[in-house]
N, C-alpha and C. Protein backbone atom coordinates (compact mmCIF):
# COMPACT_ATOMS: atom_id res chain seq x y z
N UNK A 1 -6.92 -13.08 -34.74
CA UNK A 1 -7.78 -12.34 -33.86
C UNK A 1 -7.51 -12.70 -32.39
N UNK A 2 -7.23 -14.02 -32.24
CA UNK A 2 -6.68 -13.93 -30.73
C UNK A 2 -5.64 -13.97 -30.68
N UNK A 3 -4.57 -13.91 -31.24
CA UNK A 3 -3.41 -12.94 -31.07
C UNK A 3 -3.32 -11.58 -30.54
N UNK A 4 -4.41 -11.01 -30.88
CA UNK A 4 -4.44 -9.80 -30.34
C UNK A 4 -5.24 -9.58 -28.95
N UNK A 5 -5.74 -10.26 -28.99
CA UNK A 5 -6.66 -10.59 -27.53
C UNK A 5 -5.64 -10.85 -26.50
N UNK A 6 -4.87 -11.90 -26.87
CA UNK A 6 -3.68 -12.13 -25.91
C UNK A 6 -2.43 -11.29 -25.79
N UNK A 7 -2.28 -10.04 -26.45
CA UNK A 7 -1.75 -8.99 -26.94
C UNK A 7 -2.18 -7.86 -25.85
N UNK A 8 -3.15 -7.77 -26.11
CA UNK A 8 -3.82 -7.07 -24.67
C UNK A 8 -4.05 -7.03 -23.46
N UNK A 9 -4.27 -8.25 -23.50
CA UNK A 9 -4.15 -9.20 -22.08
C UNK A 9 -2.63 -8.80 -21.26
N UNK A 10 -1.66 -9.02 -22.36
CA UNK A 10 -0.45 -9.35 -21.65
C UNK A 10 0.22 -7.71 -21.42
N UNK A 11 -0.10 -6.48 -22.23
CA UNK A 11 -0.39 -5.26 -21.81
C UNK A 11 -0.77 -5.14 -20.86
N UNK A 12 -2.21 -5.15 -20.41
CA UNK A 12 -2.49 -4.97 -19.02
C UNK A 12 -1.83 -5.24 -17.81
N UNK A 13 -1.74 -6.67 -18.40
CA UNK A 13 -1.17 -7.06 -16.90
C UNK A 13 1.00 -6.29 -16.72
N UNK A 14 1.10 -5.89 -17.89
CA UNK A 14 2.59 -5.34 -17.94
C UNK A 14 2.46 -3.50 -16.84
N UNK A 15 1.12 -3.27 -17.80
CA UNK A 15 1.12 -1.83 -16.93
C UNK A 15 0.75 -1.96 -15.15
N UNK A 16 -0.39 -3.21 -15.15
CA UNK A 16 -0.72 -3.50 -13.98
C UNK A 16 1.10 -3.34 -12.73
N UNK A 17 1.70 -4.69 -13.44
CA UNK A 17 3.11 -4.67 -12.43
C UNK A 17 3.41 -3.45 -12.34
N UNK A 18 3.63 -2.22 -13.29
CA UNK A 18 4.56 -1.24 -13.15
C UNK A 18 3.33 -0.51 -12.51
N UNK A 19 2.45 -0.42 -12.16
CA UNK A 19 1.60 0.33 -10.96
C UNK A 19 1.78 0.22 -9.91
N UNK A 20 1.48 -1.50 -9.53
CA UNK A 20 2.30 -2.10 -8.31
C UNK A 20 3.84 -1.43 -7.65
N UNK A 21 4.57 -1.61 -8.46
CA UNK A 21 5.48 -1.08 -8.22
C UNK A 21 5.91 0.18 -7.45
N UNK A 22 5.29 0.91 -8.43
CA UNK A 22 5.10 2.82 -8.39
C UNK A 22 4.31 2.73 -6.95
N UNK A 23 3.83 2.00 -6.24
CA UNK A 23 2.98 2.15 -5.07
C UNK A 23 3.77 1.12 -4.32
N UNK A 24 4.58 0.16 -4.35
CA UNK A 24 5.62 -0.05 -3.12
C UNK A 24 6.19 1.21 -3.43
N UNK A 25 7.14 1.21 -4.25
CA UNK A 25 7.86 2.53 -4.04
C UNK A 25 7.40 3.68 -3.47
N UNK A 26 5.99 3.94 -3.27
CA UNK A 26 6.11 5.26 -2.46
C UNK A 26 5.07 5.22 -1.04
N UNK A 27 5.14 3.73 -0.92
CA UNK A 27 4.92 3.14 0.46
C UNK A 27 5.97 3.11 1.13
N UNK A 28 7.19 2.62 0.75
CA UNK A 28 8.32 2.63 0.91
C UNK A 28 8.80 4.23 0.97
N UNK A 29 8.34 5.60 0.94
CA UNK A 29 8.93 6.29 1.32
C UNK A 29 8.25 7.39 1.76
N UNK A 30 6.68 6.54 2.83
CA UNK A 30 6.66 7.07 4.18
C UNK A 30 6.93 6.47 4.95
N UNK A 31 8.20 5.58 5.08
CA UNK A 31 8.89 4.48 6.16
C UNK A 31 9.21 5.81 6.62
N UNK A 32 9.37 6.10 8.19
CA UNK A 32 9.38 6.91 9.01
C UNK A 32 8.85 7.87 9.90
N UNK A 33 8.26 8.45 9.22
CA UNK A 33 7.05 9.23 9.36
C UNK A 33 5.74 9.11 9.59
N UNK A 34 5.15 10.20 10.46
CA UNK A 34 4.01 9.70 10.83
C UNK A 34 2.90 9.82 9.58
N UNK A 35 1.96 9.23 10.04
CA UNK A 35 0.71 8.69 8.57
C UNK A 35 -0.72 8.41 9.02
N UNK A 36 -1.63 8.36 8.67
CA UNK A 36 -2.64 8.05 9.06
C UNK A 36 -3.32 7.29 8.40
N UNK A 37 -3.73 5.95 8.61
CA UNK A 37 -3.99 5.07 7.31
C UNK A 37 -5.67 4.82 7.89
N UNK A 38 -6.04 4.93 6.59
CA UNK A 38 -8.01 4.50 6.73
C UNK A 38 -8.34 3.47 6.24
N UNK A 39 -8.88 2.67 7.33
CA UNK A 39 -9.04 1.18 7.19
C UNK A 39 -10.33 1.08 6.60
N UNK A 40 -10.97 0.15 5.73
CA UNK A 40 -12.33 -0.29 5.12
C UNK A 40 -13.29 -0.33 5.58
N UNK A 41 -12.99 -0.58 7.07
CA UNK A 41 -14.30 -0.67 8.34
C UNK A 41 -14.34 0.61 8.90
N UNK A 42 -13.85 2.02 8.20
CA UNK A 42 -14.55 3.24 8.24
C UNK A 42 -13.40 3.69 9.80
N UNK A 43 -12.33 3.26 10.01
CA UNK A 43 -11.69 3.70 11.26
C UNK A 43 -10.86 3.97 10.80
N UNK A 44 -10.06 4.90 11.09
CA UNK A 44 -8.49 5.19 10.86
C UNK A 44 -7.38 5.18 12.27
N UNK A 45 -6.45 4.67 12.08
CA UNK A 45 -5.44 4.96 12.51
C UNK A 45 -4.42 5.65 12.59
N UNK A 46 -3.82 6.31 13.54
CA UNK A 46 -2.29 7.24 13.37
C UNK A 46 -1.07 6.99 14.16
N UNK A 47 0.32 6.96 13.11
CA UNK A 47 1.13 6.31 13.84
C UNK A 47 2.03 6.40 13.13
N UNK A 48 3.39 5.87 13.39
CA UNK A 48 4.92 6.22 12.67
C UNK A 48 4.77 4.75 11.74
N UNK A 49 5.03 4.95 10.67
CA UNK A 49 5.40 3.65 9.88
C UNK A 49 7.16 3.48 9.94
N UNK A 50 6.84 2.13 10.29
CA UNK A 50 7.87 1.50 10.71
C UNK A 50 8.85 0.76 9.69
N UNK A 51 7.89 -0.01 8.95
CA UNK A 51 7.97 -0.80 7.85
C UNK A 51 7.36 -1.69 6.99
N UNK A 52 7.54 -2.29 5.78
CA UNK A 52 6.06 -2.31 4.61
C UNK A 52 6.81 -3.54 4.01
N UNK A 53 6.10 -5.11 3.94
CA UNK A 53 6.36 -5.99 3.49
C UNK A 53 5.16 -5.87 1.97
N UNK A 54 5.18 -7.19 1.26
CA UNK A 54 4.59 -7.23 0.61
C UNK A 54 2.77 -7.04 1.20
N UNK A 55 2.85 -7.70 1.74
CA UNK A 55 1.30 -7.84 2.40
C UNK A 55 1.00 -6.87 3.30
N UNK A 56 1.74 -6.69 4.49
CA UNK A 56 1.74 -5.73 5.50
C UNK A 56 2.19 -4.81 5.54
N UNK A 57 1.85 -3.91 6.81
CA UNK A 57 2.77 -2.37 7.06
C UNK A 57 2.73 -2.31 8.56
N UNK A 58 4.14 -2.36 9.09
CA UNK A 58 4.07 -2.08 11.03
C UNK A 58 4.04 -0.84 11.13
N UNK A 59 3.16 -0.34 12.16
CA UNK A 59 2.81 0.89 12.09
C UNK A 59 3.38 1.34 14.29
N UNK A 60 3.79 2.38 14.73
CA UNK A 60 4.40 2.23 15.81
C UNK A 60 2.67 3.14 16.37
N UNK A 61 2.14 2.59 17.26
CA UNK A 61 0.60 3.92 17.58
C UNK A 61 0.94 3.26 19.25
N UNK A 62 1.52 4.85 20.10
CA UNK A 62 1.39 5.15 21.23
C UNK A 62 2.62 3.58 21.82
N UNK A 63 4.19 3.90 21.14
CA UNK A 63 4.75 2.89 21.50
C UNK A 63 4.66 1.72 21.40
N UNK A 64 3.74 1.19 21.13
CA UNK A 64 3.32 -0.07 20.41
C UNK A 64 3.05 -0.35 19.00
N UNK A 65 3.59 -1.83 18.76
CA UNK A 65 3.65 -2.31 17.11
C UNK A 65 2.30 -2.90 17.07
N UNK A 66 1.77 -2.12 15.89
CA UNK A 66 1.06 -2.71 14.77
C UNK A 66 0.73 -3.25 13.68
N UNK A 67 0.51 -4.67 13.39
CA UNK A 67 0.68 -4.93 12.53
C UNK A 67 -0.98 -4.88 11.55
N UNK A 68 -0.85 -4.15 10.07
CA UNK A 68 -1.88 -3.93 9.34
C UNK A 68 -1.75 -4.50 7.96
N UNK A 69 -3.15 -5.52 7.74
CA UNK A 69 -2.46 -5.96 6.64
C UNK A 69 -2.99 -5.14 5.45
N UNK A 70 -2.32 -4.98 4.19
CA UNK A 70 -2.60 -4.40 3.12
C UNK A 70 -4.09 -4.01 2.22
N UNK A 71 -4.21 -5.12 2.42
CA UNK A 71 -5.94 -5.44 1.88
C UNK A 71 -7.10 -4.56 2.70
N UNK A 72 -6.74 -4.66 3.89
CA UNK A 72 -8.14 -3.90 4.49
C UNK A 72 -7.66 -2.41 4.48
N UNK A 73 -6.59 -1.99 3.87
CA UNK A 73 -6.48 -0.74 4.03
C UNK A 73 -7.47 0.19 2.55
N UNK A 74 -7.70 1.97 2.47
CA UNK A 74 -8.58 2.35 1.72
C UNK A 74 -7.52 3.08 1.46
N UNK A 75 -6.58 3.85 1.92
CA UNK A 75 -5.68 5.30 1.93
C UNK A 75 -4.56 5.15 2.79
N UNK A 76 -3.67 6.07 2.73
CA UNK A 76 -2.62 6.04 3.38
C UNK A 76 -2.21 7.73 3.30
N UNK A 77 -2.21 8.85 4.61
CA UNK A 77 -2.11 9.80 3.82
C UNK A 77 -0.72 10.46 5.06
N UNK A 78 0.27 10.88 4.82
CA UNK A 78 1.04 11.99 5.72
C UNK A 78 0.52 12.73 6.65
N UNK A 79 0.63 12.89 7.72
CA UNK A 79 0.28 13.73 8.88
C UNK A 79 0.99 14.68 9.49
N UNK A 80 0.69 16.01 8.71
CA UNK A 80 1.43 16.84 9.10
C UNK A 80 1.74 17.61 10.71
């Protein structure tokens, strides 16, 4: 019986990584383009993404670098 408990466990956390993933990957391909990301404290920002570490994302708003870290973000959406 806990064989299978730990069976499940180790499922989750398998689909968990390949979610992760699927979301660098398509963080990774609005590197360029402008975006508008909505922060937790109800503000958003707009600006060219620059580039996306594990934790962070530099964002370019009015010639200047920003650095935003991952966690306080809610959305991330294209700005047409």
């Amino acid at each position: 019986m806990q064989s299978d408990a730990r069976q499940d466990t180790r499922t989750n956390r398998e689909q968990d990584t390949k979610t992760g993933k699927e979301i660098k990957d398509l963080v990774k391909g609005f590197i360029g383009r402008d975006v508008s990301v909505a922060l937790r404290g109800k503000k958003s920002l707009k600006g060219r993404l620059e580039s996306a570490t594990q934790y962070e994302l530099l964002l370019t708003i009015s010639h200047e670098p920003v650095i935003i870290m991952k966690h306080a973000i809610d959305y991330i959406e294209i700005v047409k």
